[in-house]
N, C-alpha and C. Protein backbone atom coordinates (compact mmCIF):
# COMPACT_ATOMS: atom_id res chain seq x y z
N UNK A 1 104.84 119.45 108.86
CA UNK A 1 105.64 118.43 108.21
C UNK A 1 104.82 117.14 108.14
N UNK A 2 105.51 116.93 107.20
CA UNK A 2 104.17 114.96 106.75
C UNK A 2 104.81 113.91 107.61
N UNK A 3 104.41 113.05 108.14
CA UNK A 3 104.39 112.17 108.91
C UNK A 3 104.92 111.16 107.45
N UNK A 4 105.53 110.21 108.19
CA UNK A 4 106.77 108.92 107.03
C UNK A 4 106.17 107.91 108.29
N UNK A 5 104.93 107.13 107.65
CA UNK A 5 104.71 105.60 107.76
C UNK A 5 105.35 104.45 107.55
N UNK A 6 106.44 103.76 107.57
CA UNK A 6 106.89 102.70 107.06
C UNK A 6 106.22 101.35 107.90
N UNK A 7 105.60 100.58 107.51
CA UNK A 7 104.88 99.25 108.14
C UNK A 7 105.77 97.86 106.93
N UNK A 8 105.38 96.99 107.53
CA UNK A 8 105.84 95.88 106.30
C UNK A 8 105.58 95.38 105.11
N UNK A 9 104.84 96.18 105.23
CA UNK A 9 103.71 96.25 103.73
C UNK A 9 103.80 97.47 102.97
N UNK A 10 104.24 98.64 103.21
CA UNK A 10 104.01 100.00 102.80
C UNK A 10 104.81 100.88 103.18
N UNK A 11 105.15 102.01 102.72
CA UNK A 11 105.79 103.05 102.93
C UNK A 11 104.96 104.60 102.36
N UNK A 12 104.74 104.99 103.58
CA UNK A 12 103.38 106.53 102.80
C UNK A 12 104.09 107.38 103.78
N UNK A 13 103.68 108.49 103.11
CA UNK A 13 104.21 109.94 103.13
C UNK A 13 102.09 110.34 103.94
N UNK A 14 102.04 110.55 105.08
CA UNK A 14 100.52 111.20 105.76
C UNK A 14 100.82 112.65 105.59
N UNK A 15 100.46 113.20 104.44
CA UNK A 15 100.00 114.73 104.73
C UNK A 15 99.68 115.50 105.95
N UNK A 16 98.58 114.59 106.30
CA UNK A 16 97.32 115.14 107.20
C UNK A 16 97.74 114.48 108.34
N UNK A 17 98.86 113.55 108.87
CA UNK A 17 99.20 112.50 109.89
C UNK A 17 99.30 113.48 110.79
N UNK A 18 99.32 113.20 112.12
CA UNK A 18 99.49 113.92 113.53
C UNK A 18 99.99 113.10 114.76
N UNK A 19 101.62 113.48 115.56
CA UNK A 19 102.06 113.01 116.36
C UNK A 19 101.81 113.77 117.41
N UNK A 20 100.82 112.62 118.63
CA UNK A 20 101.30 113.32 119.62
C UNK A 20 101.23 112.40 120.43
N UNK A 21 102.63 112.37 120.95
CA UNK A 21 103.43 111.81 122.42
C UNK A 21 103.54 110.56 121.51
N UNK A 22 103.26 109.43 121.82
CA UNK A 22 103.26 107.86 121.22
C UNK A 22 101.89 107.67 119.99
N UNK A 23 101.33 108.29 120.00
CA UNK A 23 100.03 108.32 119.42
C UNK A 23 100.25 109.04 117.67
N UNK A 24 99.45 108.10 116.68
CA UNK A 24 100.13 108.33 114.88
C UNK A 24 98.65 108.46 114.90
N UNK A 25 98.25 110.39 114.58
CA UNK A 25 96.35 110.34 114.28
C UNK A 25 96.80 110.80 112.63
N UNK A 26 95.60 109.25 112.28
CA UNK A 26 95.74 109.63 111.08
C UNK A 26 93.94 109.77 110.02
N UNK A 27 94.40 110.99 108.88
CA UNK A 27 92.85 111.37 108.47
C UNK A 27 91.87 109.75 107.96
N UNK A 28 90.89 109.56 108.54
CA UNK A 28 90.07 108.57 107.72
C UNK A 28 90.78 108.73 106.33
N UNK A 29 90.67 109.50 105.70
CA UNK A 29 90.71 109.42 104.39
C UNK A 29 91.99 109.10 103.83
N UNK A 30 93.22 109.18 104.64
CA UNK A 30 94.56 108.65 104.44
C UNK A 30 94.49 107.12 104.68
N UNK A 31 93.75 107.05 105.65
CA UNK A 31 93.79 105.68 106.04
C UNK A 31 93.56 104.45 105.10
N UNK A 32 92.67 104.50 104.00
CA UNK A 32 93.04 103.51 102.87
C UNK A 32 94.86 103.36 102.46
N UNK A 33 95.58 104.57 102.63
CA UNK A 33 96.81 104.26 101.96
C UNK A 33 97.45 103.35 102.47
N UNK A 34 97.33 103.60 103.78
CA UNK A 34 98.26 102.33 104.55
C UNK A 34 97.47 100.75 104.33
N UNK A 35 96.38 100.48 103.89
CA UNK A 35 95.82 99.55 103.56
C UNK A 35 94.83 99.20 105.06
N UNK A 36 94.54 100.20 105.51
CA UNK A 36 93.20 100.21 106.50
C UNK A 36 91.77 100.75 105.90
N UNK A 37 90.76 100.51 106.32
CA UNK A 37 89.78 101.34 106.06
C UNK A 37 88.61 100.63 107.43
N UNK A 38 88.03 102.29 107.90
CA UNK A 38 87.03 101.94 109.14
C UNK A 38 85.65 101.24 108.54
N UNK A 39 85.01 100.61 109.38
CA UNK A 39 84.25 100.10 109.04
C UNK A 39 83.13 99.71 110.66
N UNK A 40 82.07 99.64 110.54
CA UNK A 40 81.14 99.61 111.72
C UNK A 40 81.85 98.79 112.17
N UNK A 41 82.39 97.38 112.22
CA UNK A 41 82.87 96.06 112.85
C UNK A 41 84.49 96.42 113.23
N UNK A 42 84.89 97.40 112.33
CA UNK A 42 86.02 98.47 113.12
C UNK A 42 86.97 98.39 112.12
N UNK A 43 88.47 98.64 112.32
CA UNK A 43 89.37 98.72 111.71
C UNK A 43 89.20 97.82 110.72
N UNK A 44 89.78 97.44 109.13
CA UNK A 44 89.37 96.48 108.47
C UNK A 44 91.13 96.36 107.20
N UNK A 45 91.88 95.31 107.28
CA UNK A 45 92.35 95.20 106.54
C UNK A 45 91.81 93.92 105.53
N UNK A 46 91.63 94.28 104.11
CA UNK A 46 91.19 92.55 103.83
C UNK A 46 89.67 91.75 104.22
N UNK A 47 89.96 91.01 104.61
CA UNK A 47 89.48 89.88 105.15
C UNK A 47 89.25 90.34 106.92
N UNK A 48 90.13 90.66 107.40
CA UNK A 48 90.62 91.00 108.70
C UNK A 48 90.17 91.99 109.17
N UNK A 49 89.08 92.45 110.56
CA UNK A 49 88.91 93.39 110.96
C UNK A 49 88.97 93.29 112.44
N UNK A 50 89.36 94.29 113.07
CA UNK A 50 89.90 94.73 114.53
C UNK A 50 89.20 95.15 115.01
N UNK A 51 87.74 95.12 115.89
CA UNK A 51 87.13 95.87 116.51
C UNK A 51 87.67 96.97 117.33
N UNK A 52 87.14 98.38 117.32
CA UNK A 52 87.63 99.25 118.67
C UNK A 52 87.91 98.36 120.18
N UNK A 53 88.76 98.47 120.99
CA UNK A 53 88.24 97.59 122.47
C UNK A 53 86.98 98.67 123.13
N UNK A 54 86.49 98.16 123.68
CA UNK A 54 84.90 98.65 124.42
C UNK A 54 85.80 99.45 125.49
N UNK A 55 85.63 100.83 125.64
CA UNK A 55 85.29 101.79 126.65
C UNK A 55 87.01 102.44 126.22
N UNK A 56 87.83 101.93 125.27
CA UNK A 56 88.82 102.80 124.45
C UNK A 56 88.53 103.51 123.49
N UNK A 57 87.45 104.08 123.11
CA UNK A 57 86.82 104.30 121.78
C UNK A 57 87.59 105.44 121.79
N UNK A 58 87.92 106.69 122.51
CA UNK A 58 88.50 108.15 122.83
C UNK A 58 90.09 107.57 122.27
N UNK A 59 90.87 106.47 122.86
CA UNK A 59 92.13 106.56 122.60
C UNK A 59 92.11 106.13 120.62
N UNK A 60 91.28 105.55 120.61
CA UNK A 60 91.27 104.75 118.92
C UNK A 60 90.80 106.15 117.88
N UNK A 61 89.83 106.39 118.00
CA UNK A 61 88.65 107.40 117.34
C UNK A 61 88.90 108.53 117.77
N UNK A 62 89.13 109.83 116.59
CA UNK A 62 88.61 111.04 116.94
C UNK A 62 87.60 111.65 115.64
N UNK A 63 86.88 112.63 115.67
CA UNK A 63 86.04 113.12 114.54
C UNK A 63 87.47 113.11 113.24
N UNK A 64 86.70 112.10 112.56
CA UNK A 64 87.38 112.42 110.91
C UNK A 64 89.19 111.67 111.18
N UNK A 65 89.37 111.03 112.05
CA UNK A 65 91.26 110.39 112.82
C UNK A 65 91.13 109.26 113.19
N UNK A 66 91.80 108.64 112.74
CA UNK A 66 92.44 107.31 113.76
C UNK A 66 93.45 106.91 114.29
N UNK A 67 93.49 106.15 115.35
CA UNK A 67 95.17 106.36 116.08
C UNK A 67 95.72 105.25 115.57
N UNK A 68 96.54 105.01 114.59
CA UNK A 68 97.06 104.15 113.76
C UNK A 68 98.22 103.23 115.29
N UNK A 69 98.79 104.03 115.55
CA UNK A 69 99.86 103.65 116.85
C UNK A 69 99.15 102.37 118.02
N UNK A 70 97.88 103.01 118.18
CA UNK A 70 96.81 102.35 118.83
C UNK A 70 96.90 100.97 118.28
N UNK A 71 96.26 100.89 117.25
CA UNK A 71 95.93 99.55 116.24
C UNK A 71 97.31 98.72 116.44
N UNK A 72 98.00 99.25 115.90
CA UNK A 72 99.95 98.70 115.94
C UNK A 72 99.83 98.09 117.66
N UNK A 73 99.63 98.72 118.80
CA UNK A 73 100.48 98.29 119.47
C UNK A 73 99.36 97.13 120.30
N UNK A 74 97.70 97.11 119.93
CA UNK A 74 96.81 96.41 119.97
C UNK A 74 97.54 94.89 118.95
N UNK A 75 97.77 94.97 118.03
CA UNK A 75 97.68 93.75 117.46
C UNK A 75 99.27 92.99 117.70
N UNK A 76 99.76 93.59 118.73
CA UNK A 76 101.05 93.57 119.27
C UNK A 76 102.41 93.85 118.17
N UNK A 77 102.44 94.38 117.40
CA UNK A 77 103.33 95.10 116.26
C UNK A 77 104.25 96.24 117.27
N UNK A 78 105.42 95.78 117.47
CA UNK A 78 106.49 97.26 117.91
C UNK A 78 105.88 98.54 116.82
N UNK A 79 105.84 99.50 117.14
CA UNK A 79 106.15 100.83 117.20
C UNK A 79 107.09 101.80 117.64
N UNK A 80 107.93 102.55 116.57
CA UNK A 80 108.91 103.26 117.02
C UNK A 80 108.69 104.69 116.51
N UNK A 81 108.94 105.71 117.04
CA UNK A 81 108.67 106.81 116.77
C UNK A 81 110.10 107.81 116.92
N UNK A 82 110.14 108.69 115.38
CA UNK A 82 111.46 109.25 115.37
C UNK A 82 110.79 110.73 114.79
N UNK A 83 110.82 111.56 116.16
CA UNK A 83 110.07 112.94 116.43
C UNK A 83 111.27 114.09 115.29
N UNK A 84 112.23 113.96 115.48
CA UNK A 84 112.66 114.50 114.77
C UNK A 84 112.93 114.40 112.96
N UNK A 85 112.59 113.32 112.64
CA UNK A 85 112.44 113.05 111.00
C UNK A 85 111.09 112.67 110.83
N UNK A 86 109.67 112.88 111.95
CA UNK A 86 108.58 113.08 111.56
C UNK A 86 108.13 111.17 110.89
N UNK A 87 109.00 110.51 111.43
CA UNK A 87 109.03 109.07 110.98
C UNK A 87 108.38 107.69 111.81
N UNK A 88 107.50 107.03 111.46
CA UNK A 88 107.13 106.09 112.62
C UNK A 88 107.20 104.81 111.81
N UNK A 89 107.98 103.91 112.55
CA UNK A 89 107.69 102.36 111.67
C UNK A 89 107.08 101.64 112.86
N UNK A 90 106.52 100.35 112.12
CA UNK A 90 105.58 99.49 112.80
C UNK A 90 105.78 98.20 112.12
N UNK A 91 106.28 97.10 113.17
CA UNK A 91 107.24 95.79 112.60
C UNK A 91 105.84 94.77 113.23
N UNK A 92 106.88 93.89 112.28
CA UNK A 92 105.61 92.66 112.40
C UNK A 92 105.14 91.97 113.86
N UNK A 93 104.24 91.65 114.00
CA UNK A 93 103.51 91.18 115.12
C UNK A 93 104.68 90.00 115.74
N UNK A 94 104.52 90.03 117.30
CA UNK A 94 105.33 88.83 117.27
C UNK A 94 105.51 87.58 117.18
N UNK A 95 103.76 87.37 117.08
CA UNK A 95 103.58 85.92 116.76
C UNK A 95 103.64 85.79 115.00
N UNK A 96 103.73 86.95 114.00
CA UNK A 96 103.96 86.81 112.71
C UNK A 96 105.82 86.16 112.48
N UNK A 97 106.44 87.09 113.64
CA UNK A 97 107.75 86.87 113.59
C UNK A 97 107.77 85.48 114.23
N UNK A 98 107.04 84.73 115.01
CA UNK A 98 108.01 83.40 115.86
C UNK A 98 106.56 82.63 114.48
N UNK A 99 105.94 82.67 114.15
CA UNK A 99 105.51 81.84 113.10
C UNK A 99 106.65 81.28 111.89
N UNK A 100 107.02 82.80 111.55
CA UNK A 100 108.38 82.68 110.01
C UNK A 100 109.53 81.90 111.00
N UNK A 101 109.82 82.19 112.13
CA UNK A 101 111.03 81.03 112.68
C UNK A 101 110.91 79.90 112.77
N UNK A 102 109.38 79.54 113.57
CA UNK A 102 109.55 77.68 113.00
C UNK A 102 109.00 77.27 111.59
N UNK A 103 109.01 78.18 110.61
CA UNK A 103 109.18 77.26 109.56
C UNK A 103 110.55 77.12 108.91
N UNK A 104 111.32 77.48 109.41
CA UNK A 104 112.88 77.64 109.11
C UNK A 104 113.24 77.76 107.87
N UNK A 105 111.74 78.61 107.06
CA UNK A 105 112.31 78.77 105.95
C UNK A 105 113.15 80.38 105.74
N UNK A 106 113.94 80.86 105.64
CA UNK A 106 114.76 82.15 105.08
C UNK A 106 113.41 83.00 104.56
N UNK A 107 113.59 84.49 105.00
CA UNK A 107 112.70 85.18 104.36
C UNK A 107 113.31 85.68 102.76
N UNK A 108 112.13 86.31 102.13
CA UNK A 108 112.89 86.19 100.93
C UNK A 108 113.86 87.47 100.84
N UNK A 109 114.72 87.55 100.00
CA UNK A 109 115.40 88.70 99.33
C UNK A 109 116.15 88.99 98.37
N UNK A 110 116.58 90.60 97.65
CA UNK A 110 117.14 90.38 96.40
C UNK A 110 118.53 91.06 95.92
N UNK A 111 119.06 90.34 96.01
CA UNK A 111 120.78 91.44 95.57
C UNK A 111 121.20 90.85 94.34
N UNK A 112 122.07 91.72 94.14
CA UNK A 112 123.12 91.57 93.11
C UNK A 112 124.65 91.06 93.31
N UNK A 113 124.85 90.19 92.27
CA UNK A 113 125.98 89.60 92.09
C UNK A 113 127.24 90.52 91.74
N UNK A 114 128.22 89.96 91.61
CA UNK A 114 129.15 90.92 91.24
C UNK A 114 129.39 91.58 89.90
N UNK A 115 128.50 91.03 88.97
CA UNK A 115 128.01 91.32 87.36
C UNK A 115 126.90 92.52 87.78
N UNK A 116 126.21 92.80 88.76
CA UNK A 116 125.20 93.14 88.94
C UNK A 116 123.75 93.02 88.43
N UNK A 117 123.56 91.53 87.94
CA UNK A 117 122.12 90.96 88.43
C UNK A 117 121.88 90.16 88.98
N UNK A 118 120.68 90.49 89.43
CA UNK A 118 119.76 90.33 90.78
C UNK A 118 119.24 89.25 90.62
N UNK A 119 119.52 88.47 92.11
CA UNK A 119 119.21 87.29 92.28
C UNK A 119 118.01 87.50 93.46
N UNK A 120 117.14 86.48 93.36
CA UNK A 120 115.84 86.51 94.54
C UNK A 120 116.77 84.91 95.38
N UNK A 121 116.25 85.44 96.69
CA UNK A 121 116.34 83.66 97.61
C UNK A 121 115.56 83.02 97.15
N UNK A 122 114.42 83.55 97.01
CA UNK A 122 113.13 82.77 96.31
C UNK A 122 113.55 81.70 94.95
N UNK A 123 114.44 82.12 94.22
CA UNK A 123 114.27 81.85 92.83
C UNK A 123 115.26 80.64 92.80
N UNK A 124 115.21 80.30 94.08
CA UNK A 124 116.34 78.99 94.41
C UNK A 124 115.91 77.90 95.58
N UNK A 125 114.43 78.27 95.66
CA UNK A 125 114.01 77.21 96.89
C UNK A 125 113.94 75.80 96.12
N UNK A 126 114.17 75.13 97.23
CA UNK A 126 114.16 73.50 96.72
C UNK A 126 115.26 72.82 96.38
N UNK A 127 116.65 74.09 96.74
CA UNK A 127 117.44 73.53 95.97
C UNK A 127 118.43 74.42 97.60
N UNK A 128 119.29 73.18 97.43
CA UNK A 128 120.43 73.72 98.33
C UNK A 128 121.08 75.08 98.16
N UNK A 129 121.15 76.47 99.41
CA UNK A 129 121.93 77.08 99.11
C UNK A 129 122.83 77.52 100.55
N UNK A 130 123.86 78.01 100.41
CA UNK A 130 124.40 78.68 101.09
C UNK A 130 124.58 79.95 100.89
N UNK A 131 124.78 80.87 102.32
CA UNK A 131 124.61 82.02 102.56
C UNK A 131 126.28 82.07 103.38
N UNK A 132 126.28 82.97 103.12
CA UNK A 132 127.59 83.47 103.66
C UNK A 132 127.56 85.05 104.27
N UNK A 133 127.67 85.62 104.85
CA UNK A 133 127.51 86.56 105.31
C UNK A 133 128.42 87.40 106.61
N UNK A 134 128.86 88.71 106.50
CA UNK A 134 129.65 89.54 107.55
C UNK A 134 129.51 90.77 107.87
N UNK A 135 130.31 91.13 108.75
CA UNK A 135 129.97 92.32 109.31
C UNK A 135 131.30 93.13 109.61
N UNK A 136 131.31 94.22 109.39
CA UNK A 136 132.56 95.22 109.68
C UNK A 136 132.61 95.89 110.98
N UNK A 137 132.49 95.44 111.97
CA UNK A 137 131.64 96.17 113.32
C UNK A 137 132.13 95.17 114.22
């Protein structure tokens, strides 16, 4: 069964992905999908690259794999793993999350009105809004 990546950036289906215990090995060659690629200076998103840590090289690296879970829980990103739907998500870092809180700006998002079109938060910054919001629970 294929391994279901969801990160905050992406959602991929790993063919070739492999769970075992806490650990997401995934093929080099998948690894562009999620928006990684290895590189001598190590993991590389972008601009941004993650060196292996020195004398973890076995938990990070295997011939032709990388432990994606590894990277996640290195750059301090939760990891959750759901063995039975073959599913792993990986949420934002926590200093990405207490960064978006003190700027107290709303993250963005998009629903529909009761006409059903879609409004962005975005498409209203600068301008006063209210939110209203509930729960049935």
């Amino acid at each position: 069964m294929a391994e279901t990546l969801i990160t905050p950036d992406t959602t991929v289906s790993l063919g070739g992905g492999r769970a075992e215990g806490d650990d997401l090995w995934v093929p080099l060659a998948e690894l562009v999908e999620i928006g990684w690629k290895l590189e001598p200076e190590g993991a590389c998103k972008g601009d941004m690259c993650v060196p292996v840590p020195p004398g973890r090289e076995a938990q990070w690296l295997r011939p032709g794999a990388f432990n994606f879970a590894a990277l996640a829980r290195h750059l301090d990103q939760p990891v959750v793993h759901h063995a039975a739907s073959a599913t792993w998500v990986v949420g934002e870092s926590a200093g990405t999350r207490n960064a978006a809180m003190a700027s107290l700006e709303a993250p963005d998002f998009t629903l529909p009105d009761l006409s059903g079109q879609m409004h962005s938060l975005s498409d209203y910054r600068g301008r006063k809004v209210f939110l209203a919001s509930w729960a049935s629970w």
